[in-house]
Protein backbone atom coordinates (compact mmCIF):
# COMPACT_ATOMS: atom_id res chain seq x y z
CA UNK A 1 73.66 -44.60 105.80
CA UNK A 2 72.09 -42.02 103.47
CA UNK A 3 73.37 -38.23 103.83
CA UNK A 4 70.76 -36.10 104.78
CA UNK A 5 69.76 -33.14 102.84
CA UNK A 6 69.25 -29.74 104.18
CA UNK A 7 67.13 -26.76 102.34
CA UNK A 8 64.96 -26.74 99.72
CA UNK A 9 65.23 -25.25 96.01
CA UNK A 10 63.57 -22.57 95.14
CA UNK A 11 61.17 -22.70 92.48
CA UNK A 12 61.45 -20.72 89.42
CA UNK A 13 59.07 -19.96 86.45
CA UNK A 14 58.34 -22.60 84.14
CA UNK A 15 60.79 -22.12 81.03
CA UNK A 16 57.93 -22.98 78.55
CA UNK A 17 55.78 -20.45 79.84
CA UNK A 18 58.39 -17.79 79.94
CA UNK A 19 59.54 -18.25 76.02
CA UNK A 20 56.07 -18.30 75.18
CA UNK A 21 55.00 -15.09 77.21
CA UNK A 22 58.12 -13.95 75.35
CA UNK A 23 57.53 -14.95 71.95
CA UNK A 24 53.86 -13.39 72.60
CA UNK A 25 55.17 -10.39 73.77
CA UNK A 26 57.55 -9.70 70.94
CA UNK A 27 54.86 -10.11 67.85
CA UNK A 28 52.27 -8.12 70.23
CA UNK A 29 54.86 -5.26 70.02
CA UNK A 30 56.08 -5.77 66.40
CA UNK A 31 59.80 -6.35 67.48
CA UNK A 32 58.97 -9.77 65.71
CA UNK A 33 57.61 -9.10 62.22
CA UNK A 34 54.97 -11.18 60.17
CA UNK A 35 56.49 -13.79 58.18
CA UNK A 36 59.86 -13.96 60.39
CA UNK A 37 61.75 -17.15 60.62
CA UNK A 38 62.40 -17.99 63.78
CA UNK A 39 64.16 -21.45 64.73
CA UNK A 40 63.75 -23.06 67.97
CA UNK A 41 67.93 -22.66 67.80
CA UNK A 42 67.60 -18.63 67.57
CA UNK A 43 65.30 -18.61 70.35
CA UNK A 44 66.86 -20.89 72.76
CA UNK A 45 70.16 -19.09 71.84
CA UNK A 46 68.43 -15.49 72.55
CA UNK A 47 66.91 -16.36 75.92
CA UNK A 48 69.65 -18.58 76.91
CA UNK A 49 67.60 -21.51 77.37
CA UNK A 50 67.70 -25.39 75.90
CA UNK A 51 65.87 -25.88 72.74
CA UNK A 52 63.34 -28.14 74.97
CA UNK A 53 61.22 -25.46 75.95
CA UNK A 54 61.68 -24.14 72.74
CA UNK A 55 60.61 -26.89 70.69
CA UNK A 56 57.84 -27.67 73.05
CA UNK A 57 56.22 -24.19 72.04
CA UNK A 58 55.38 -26.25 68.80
CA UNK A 59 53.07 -28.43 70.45
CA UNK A 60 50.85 -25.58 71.48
């Protein structure tokens, strides 16, 4: 007999989306300069996410 499941989870913004609205955000405002290095280690470290999202931004 299976156990049945009650409740549902609650969706949540799409991580891609969110580093890359971030990311956007942060060389629209200049808080990250021309010519910066930025590793998908830094970033995924910064926002507390995986490095998937972050190295899926590449394919963009």
């Amino acid at each position: 007999m299976r156990a049945k499941l009650s409740g549902k989870l609650q969706a949540r913004p799409h991580y891609v989306d969110e580093v890359y609205r971030i990311l956007l955000d942060a060389i629209s405002d200049g808080s990250l300069a021309p010519g910066s290095r930025v590793t998908q280690e830094d970033i995924a470290e910064q926002l507390n996410v995986s490095r998937s999202p972050c190295f899926r931004l590449y394919s963009f």
